[in-house]
Protein backbone atom coordinates (compact mmCIF):
# COMPACT_ATOMS: atom_id res chain seq x y z
CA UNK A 1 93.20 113.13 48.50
CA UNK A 2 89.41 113.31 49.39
CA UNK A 3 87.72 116.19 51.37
CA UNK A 4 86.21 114.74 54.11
CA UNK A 5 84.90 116.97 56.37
CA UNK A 6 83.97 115.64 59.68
CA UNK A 7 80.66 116.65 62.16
CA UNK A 8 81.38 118.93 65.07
CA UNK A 9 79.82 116.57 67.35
CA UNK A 10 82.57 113.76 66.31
CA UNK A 11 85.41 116.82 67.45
CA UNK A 12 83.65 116.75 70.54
CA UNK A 13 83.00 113.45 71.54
CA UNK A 14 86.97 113.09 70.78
CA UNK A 15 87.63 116.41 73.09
CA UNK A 16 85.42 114.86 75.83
CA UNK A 17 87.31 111.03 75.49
CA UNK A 18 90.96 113.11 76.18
CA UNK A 19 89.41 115.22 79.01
CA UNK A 20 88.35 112.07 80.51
CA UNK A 21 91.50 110.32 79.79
CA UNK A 22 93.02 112.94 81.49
CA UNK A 23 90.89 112.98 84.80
CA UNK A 24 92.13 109.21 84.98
CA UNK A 25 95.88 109.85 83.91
CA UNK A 26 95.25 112.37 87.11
CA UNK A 27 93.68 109.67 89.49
CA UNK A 28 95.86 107.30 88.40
CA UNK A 29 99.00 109.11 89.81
CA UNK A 30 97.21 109.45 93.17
CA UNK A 31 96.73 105.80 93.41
CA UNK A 32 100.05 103.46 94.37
CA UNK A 33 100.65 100.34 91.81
CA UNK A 34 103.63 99.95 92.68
CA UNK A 35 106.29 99.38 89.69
CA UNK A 36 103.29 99.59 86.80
CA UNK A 37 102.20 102.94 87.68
CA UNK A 38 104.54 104.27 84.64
CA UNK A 39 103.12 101.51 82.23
CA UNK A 40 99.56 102.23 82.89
CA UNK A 41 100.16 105.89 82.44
CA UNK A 42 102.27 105.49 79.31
CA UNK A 43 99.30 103.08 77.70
CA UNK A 44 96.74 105.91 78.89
CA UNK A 45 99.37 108.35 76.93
CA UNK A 46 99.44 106.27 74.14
CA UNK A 47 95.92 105.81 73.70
CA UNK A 48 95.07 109.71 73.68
CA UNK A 49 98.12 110.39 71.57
CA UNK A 50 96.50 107.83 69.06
CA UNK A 51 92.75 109.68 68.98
CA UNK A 52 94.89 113.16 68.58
CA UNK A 53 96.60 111.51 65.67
CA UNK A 54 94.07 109.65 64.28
CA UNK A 55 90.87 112.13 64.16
CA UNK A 56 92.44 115.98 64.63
CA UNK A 57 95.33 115.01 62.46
CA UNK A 58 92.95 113.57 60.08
CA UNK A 59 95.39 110.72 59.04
CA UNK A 60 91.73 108.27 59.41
CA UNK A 61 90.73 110.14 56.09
CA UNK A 62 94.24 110.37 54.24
CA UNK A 63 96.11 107.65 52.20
CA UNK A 64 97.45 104.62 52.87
CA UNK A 65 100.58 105.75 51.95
CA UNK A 66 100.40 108.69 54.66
CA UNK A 67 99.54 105.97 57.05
CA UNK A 68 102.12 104.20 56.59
CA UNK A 69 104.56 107.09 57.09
CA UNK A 70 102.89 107.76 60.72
CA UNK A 71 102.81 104.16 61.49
CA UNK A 72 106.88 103.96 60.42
CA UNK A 73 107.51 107.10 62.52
CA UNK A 74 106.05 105.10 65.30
CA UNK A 75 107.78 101.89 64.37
CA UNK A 76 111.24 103.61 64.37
CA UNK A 77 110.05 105.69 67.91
CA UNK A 78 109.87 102.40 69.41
CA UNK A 79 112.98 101.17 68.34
CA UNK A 80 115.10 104.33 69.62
CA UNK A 81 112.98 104.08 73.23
CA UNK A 82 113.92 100.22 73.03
CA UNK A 83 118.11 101.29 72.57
CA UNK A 84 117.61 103.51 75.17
CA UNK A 85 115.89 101.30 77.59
CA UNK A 86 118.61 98.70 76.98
CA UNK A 87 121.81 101.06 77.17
CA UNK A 88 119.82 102.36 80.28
CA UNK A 89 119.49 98.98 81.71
CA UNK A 90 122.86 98.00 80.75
CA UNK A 91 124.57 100.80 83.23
CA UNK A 92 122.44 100.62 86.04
CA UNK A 93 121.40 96.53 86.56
CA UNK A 94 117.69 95.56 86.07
CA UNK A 95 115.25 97.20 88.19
CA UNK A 96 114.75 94.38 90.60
CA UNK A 97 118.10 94.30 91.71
CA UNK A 98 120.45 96.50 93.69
CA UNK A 99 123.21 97.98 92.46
CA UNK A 100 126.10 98.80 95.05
CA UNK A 101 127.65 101.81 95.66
CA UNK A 102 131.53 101.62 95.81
CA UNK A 103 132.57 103.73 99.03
CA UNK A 104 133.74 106.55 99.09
CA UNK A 105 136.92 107.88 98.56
CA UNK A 106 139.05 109.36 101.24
CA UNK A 107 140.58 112.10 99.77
CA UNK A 108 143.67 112.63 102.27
CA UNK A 109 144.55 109.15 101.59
CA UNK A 110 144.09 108.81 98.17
CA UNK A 111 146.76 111.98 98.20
CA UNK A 112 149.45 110.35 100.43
CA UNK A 113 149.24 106.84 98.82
CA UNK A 114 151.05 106.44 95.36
CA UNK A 115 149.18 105.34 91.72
CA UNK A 116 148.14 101.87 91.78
CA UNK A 117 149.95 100.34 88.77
């Protein structure tokens, strides 16, 4: 493992890219993009996740073998949030269509009338 010890003005710069990422995560949620306002802040996420992991967790300067643990973390994050998308999917219909409601239940009837068999 080397010592690398990094300028204050990189910290900085890195501090000023997430504030500014930030400000835009902000204006983003004022402005309406209809169904890809979630994507565009999840790749804004992303991104300043990545600098955060990438400069103030110092994995830039560690092993390869370190980056390969953060990068199969990440791998295996994606494939949970995939499952979970699908099972999601799976019990309420895609997005684009409508699912219907089954009415409702009358609950003096459904005392009076016998079990359905």
């Amino acid at each position: 493992m080397s010592d690398h010890v990094s300028p204050v003005s990189l910290y900085v710069t890195i501090f000023v890219a997430l504030m500014v990422l930030t400000a835009v995560t902000v204006g983003a949620a004022f402005v309406n993009l209809g169904s890809f306002n979630f994507p565009v802040a999840m790749v804004i996420a992303g991104f300043k996740a990545s600098l955060v992991i990438w400069f103030f967790m110092h994995v830039k300067y560690q092993s390869q073998l370190t980056k390969l643990t953060v990068a199969t973390g990440l791998f295996f994050l994606a494939i949970l949030l995939g499952l979970m998308l699908v099972d999601y999917g799976s019990k309420t219909g895609p997005p684009w269509m409508k699912v219907p409601m089954p009415p409702p239940i009358d609950a003096e009837s459904a005392i009076d009338s016998p079990p359905a068999r």
